[in-house]
PDB file of N, CA and C in Angstrom:
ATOM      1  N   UNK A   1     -40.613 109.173 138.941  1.00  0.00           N
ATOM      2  CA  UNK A   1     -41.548 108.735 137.953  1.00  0.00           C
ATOM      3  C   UNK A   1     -42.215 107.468 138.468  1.00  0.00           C
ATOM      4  N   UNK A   2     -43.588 107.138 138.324  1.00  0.00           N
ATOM      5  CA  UNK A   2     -44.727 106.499 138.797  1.00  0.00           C
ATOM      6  C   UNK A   2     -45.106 105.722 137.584  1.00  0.00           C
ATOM      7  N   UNK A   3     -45.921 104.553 137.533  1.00  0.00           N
ATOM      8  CA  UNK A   3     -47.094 104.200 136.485  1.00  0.00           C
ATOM      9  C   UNK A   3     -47.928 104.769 136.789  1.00  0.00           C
ATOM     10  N   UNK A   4     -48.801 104.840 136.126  1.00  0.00           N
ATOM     11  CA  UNK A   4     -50.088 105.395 135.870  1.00  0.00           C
ATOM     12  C   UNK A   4     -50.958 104.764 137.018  1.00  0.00           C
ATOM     13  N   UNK A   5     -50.832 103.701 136.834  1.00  0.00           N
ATOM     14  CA  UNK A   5     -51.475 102.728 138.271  1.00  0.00           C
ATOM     15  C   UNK A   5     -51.847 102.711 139.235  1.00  0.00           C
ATOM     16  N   UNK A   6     -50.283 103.940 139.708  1.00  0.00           N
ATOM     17  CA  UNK A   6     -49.552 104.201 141.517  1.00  0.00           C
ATOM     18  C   UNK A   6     -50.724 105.358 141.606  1.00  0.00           C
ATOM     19  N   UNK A   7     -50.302 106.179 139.957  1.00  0.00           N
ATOM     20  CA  UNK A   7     -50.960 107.551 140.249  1.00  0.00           C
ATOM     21  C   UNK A   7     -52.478 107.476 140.680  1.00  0.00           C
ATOM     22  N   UNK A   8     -53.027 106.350 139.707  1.00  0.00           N
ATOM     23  CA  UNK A   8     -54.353 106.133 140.074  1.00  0.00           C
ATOM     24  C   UNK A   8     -54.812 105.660 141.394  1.00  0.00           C
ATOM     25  N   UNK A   9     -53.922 104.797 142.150  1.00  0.00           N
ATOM     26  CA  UNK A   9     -54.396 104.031 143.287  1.00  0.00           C
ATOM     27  C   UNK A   9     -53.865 105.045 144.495  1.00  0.00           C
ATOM     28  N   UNK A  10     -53.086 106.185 144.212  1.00  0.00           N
ATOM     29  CA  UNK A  10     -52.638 107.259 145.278  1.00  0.00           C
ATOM     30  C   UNK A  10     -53.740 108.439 145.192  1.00  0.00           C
ATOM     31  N   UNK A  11     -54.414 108.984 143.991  1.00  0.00           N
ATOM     32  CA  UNK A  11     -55.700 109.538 144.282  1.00  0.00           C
ATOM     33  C   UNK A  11     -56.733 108.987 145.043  1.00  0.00           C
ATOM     34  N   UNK A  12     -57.168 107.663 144.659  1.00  0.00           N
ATOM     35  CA  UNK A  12     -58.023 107.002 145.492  1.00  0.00           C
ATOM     36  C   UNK A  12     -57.995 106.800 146.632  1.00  0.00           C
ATOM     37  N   UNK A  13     -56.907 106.645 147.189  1.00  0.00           N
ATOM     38  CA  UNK A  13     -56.642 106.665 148.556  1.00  0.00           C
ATOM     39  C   UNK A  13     -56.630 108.106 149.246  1.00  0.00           C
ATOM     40  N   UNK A  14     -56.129 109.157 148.421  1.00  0.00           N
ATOM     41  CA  UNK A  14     -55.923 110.247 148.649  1.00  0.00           C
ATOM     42  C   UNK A  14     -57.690 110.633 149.162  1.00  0.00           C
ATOM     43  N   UNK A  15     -58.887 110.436 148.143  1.00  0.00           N
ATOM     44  CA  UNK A  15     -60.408 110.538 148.190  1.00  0.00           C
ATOM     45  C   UNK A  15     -60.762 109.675 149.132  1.00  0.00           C
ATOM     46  N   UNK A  16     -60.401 108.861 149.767  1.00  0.00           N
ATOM     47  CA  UNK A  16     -61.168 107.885 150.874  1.00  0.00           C
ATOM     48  C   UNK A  16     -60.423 108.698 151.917  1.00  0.00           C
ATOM     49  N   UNK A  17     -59.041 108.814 152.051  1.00  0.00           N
ATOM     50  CA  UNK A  17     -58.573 109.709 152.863  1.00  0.00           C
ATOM     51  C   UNK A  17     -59.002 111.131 153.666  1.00  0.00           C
ATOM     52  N   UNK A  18     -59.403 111.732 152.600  1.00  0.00           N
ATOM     53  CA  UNK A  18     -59.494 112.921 152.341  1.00  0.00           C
ATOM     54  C   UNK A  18     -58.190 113.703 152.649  1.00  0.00           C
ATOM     55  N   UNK A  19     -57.312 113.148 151.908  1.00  0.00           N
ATOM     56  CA  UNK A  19     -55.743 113.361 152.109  1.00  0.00           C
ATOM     57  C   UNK A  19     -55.535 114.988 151.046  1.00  0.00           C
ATOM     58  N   UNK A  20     -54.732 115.882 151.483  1.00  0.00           N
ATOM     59  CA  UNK A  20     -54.722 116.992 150.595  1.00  0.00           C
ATOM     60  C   UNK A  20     -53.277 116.375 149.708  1.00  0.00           C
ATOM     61  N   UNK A  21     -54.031 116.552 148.363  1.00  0.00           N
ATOM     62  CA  UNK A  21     -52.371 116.336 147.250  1.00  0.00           C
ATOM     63  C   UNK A  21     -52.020 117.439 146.702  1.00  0.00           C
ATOM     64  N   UNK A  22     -50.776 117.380 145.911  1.00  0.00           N
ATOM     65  CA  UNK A  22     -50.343 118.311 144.841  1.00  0.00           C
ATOM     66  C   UNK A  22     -49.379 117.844 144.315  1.00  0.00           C
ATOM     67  N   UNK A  23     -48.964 118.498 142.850  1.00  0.00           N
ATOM     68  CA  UNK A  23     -48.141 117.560 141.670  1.00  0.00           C
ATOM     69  C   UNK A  23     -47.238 119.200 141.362  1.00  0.00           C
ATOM     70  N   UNK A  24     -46.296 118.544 141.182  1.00  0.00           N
ATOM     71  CA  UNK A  24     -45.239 119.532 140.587  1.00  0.00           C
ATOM     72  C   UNK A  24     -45.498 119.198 139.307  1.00  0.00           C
ATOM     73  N   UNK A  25     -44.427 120.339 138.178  1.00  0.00           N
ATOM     74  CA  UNK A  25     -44.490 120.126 136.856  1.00  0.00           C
ATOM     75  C   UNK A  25     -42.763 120.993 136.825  1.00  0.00           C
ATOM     76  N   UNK A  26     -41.670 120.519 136.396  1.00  0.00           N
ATOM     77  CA  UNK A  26     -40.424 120.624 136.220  1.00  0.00           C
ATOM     78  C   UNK A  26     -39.957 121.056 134.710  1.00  0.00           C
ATOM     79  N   UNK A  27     -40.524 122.352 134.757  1.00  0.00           N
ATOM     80  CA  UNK A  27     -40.120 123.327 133.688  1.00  0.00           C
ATOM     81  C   UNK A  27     -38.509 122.726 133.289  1.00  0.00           C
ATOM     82  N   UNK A  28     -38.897 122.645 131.260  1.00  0.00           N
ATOM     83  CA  UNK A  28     -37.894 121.827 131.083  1.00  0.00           C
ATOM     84  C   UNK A  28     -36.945 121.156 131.103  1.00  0.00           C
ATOM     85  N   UNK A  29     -37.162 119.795 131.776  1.00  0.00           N
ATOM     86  CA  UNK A  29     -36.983 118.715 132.867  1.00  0.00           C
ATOM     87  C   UNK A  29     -35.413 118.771 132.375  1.00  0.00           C
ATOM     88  N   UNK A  30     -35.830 118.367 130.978  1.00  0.00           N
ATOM     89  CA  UNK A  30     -34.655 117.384 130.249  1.00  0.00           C
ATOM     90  C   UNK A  30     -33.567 118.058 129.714  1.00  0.00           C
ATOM     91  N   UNK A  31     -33.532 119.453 129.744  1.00  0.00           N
ATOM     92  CA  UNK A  31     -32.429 120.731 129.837  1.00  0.00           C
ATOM     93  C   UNK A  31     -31.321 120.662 131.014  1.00  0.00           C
ATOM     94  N   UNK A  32     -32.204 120.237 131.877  1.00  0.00           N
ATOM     95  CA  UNK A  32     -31.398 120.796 132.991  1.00  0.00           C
ATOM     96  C   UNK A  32     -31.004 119.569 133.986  1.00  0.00           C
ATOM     97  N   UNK A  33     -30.863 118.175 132.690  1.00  0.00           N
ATOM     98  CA  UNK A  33     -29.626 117.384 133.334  1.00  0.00           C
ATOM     99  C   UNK A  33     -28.227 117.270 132.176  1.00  0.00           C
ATOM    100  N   UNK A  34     -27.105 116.961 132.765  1.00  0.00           N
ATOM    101  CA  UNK A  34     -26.044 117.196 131.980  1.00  0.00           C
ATOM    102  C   UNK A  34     -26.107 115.701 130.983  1.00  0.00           C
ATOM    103  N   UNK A  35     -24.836 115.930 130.060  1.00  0.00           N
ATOM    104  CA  UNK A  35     -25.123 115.263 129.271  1.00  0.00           C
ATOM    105  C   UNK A  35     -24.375 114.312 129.352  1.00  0.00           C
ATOM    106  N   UNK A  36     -24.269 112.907 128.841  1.00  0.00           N
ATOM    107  CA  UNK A  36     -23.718 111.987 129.229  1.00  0.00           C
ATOM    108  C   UNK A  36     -22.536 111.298 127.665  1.00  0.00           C
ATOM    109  N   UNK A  37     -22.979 111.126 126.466  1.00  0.00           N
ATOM    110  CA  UNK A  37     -21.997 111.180 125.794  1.00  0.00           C
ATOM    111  C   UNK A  37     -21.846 112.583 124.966  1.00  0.00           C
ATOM    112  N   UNK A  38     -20.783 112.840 123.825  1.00  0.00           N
ATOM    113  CA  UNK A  38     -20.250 113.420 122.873  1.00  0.00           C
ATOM    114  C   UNK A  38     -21.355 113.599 122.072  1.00  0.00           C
ATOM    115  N   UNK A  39     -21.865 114.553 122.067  1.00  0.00           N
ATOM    116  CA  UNK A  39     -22.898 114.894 120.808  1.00  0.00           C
ATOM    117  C   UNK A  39     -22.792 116.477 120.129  1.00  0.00           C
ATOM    118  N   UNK A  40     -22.486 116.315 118.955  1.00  0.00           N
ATOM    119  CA  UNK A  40     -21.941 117.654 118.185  1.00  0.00           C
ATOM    120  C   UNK A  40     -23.188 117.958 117.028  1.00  0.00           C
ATOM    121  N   UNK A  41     -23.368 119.260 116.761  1.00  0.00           N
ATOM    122  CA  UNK A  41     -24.816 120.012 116.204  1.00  0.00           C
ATOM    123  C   UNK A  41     -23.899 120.912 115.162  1.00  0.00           C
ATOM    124  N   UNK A  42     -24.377 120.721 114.107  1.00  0.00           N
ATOM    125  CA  UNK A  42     -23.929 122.158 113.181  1.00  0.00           C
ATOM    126  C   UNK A  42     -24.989 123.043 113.320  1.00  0.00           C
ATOM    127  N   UNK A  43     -24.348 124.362 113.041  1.00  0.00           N
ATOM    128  CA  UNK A  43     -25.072 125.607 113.598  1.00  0.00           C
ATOM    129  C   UNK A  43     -26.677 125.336 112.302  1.00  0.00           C
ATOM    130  N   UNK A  44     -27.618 126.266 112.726  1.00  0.00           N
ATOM    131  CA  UNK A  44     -28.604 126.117 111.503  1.00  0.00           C
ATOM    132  C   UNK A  44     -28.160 127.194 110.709  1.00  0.00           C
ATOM    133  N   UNK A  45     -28.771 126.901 109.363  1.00  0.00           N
ATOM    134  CA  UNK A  45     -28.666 127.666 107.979  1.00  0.00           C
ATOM    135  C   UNK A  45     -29.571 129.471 108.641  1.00  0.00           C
ATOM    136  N   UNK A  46     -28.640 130.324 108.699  1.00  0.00           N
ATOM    137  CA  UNK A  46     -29.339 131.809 108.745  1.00  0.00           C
ATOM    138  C   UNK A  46     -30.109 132.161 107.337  1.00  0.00           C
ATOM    139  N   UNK A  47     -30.825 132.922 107.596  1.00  0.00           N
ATOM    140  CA  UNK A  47     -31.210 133.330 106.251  1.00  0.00           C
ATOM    141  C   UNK A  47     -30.514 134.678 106.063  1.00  0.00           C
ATOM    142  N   UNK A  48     -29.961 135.170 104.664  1.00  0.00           N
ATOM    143  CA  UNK A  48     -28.647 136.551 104.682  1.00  0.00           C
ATOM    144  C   UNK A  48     -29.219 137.603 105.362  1.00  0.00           C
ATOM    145  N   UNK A  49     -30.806 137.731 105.681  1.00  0.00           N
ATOM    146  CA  UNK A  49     -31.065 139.305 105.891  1.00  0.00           C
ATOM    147  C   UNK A  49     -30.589 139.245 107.406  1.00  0.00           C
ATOM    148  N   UNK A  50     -30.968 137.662 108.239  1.00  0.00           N
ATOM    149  CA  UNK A  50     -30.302 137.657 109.985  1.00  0.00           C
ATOM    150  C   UNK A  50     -28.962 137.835 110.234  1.00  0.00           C
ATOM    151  N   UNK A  51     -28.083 137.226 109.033  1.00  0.00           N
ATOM    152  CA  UNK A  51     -26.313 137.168 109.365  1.00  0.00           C
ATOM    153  C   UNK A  51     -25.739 138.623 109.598  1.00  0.00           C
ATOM    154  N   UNK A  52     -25.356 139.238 110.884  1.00  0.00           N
ATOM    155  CA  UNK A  52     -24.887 139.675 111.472  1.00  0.00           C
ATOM    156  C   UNK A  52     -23.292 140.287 110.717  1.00  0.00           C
ATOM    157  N   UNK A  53     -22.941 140.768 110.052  1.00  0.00           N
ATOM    158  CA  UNK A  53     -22.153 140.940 108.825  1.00  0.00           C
ATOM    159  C   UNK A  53     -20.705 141.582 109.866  1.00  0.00           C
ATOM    160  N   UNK A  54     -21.250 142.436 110.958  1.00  0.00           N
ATOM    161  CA  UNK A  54     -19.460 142.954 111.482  1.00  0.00           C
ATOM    162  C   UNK A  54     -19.042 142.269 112.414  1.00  0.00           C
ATOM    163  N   UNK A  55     -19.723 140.554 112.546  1.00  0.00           N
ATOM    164  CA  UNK A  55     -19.415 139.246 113.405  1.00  0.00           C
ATOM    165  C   UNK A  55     -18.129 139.039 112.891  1.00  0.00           C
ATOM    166  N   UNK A  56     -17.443 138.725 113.363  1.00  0.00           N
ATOM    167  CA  UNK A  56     -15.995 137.963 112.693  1.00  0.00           C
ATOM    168  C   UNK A  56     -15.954 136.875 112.755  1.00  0.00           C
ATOM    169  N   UNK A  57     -15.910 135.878 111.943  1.00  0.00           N
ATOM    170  CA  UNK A  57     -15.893 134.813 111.785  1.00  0.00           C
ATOM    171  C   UNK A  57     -14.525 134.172 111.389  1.00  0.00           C
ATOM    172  N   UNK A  58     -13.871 132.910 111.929  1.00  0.00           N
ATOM    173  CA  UNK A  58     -12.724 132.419 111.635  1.00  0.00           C
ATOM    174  C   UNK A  58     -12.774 131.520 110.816  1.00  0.00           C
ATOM    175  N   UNK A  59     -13.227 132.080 109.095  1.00  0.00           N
ATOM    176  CA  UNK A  59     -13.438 131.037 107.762  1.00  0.00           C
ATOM    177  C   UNK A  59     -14.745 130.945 107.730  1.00  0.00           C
ATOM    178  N   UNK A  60     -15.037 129.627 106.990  1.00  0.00           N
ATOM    179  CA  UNK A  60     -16.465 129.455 106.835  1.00  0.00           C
ATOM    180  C   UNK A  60     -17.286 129.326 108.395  1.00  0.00           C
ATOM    181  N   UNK A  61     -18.298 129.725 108.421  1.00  0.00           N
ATOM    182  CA  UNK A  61     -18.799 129.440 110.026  1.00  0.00           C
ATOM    183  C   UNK A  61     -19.897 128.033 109.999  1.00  0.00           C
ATOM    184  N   UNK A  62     -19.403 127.923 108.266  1.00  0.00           N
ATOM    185  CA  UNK A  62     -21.003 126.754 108.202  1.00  0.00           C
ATOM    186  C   UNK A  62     -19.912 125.394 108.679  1.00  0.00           C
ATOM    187  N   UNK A  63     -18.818 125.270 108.734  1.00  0.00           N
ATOM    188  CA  UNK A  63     -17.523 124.450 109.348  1.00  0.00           C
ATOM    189  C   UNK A  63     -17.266 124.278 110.837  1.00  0.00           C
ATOM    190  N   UNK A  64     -18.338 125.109 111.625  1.00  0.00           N
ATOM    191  CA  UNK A  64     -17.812 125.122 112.691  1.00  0.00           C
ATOM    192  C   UNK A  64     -19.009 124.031 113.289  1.00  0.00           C
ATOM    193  N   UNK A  65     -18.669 123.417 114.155  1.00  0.00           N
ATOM    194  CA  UNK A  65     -20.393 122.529 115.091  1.00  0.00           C
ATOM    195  C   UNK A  65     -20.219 122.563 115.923  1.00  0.00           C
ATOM    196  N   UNK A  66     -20.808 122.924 117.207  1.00  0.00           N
ATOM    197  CA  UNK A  66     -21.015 122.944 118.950  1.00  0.00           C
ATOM    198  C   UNK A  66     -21.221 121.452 119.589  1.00  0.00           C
ATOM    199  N   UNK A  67     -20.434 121.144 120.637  1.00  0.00           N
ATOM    200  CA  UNK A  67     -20.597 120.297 121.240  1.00  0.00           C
ATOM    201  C   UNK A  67     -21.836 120.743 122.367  1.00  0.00           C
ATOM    202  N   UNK A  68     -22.624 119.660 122.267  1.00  0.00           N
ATOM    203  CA  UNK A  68     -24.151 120.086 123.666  1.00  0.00           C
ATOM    204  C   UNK A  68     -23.149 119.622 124.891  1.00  0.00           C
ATOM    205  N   UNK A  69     -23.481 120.544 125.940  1.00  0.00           N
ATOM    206  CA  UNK A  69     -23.058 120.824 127.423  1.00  0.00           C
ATOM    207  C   UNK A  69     -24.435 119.878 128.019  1.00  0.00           C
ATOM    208  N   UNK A  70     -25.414 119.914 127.807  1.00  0.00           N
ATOM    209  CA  UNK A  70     -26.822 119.753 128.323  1.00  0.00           C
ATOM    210  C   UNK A  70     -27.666 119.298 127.434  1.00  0.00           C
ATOM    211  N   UNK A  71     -28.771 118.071 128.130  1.00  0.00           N
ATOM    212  CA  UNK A  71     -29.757 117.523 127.146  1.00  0.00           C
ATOM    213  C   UNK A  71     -30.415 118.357 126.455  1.00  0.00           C
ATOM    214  N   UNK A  72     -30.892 117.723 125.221  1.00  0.00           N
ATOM    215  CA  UNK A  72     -32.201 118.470 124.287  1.00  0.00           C
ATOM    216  C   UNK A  72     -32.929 117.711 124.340  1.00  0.00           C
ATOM    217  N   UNK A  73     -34.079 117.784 124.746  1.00  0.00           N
ATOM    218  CA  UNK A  73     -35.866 117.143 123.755  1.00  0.00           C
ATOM    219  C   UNK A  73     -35.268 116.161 122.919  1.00  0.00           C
ATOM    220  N   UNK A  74     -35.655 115.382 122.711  1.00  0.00           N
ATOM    221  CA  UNK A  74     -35.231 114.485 121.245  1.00  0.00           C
ATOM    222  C   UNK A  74     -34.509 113.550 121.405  1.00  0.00           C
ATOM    223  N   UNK A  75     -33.598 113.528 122.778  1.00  0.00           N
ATOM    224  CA  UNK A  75     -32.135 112.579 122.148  1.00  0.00           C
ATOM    225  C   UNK A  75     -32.691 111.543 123.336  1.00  0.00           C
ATOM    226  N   UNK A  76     -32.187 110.576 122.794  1.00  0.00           N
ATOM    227  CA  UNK A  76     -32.616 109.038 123.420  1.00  0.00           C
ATOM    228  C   UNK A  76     -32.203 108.315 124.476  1.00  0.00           C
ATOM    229  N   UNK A  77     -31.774 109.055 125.434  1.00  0.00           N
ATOM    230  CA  UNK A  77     -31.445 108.921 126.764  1.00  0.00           C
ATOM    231  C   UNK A  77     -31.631 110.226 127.430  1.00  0.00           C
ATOM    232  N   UNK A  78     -32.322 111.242 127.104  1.00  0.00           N
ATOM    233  CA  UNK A  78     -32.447 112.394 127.862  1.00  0.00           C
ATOM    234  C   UNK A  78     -33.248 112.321 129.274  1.00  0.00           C
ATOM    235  N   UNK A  79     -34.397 111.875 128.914  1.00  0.00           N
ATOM    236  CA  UNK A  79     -35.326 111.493 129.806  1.00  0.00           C
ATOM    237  C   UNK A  79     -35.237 110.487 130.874  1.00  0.00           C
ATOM    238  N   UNK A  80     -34.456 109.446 130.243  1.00  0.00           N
ATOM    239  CA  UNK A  80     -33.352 108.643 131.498  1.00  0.00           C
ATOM    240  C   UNK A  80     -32.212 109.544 132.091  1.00  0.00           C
ATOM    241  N   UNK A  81     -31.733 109.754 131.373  1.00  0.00           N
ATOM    242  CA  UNK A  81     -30.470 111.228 132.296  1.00  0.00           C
ATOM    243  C   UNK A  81     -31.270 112.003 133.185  1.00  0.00           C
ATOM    244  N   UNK A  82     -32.241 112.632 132.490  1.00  0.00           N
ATOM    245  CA  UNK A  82     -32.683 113.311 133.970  1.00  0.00           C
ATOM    246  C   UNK A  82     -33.094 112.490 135.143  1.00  0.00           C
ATOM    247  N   UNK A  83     -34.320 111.559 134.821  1.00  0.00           N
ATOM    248  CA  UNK A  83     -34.463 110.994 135.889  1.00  0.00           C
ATOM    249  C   UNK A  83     -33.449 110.325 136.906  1.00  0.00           C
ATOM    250  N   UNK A  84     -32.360 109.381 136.468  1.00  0.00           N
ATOM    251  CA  UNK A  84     -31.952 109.096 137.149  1.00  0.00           C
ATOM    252  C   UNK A  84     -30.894 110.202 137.713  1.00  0.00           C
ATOM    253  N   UNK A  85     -29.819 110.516 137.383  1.00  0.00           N
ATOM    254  CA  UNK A  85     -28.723 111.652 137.622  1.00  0.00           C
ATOM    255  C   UNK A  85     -29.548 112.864 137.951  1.00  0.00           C
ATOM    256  N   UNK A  86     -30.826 113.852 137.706  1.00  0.00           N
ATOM    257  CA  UNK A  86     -31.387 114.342 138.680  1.00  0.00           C
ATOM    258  C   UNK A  86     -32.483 114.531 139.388  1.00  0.00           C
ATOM    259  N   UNK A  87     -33.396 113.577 139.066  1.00  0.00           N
ATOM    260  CA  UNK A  87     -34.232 114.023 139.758  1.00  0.00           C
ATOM    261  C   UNK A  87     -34.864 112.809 141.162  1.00  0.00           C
ATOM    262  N   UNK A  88     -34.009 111.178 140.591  1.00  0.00           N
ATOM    263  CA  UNK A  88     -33.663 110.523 141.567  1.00  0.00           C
ATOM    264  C   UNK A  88     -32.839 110.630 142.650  1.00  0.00           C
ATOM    265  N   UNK A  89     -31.662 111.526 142.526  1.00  0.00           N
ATOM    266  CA  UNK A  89     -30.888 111.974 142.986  1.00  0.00           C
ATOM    267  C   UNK A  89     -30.834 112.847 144.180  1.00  0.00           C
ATOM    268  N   UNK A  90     -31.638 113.689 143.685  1.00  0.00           N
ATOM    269  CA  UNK A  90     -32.184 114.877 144.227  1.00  0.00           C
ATOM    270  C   UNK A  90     -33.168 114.090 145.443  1.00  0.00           C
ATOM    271  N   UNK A  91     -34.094 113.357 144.834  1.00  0.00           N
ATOM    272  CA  UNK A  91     -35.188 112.728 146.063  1.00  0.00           C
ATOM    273  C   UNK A  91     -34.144 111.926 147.005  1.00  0.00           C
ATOM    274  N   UNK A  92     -33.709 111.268 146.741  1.00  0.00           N
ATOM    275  CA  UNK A  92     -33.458 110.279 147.833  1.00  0.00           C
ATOM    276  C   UNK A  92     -32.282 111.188 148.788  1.00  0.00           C
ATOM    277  N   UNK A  93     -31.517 112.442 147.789  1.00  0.00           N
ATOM    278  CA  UNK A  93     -30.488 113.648 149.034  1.00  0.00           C
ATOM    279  C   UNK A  93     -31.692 114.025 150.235  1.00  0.00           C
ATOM    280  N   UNK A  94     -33.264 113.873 149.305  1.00  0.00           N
ATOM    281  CA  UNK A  94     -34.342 114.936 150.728  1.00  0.00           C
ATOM    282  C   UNK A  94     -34.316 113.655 151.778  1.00  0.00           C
ATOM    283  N   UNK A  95     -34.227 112.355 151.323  1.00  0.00           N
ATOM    284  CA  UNK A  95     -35.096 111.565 152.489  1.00  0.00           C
ATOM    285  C   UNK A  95     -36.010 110.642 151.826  1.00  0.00           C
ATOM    286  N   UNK A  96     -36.156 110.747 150.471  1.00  0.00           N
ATOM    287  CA  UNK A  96     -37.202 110.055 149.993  1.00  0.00           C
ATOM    288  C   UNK A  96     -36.902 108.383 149.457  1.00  0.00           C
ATOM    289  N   UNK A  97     -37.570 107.801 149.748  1.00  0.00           N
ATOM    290  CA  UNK A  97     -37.127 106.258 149.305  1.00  0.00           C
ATOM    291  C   UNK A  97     -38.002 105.625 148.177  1.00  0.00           C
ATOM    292  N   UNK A  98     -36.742 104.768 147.539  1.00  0.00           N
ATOM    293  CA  UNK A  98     -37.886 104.210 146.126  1.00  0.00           C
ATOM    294  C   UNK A  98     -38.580 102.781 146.370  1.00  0.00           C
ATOM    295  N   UNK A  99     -39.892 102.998 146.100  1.00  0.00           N
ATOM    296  CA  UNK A  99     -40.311 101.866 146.570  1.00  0.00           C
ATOM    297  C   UNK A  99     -40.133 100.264 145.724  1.00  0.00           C
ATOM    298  N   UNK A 100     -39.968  99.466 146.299  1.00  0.00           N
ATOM    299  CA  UNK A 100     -39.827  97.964 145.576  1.00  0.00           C
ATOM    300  C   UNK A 100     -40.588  97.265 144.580  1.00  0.00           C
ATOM    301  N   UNK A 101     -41.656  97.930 145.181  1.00  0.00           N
ATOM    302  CA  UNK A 101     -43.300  97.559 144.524  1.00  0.00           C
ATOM    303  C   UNK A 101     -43.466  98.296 142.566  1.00  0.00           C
ATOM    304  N   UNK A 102     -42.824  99.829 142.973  1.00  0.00           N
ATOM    305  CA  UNK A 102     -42.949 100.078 141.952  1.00  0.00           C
ATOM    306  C   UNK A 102     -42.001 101.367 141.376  1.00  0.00           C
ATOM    307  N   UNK A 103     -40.887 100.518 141.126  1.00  0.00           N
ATOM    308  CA  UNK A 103     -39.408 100.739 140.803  1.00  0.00           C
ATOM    309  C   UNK A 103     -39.069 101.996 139.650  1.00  0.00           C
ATOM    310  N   UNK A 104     -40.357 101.958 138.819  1.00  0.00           N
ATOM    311  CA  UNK A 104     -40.314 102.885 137.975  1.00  0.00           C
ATOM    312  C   UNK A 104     -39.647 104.420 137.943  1.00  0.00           C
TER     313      UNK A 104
END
């Protein structure tokens, strides 16, 4: 991750250059880093015509809540989890170095 700044002053250079670029886009980024504390979800409310009736259930099922394995959208360190744990991670395993200038 870049400021806006880098991005701007790396096109420009890229156009005086005539440097060829390209940008990835990391189909849902923030899924596919793990999760870092305890966070538990109760299931959502079915409506009766979806509930699945020859499911067996052990008691009420509205009692039961899932612990997340993996980030969701929403939670307030997701987007730091990925970046740093994978996708910083990942760059600097290829070779890639973070620059000083702009740490972001």
């Amino acid at each position: 991750m870049v400021s806006w700044s880098t991005v701007r002053l790396m096109v420009i250079f890229a156009l005086i250059n005539n440097w060829h670029m390209e940008s990835i886009d990391f189909v849902l980024a923030y899924t596919q880093a793990p999760i870092k504390t305890n966070i538990f979800m109760q299931p959502p409310r079915v409506p009766p015509e979806f509930v699945i009736t020859d499911m067996p259930w052990p008691g009420n099922r509205f009692t039961f809540v899932y612990k997340l394995l993996q980030n969701l959208y929403g939670l307030k360190d997701a987007g730091q989890t990925w970046c740093q744990e994978f996708l910083h991670k990942g760059l600097i395993d290829c070779g890639w170095q973070q620059s000083s200038i702009d740490s972001c």
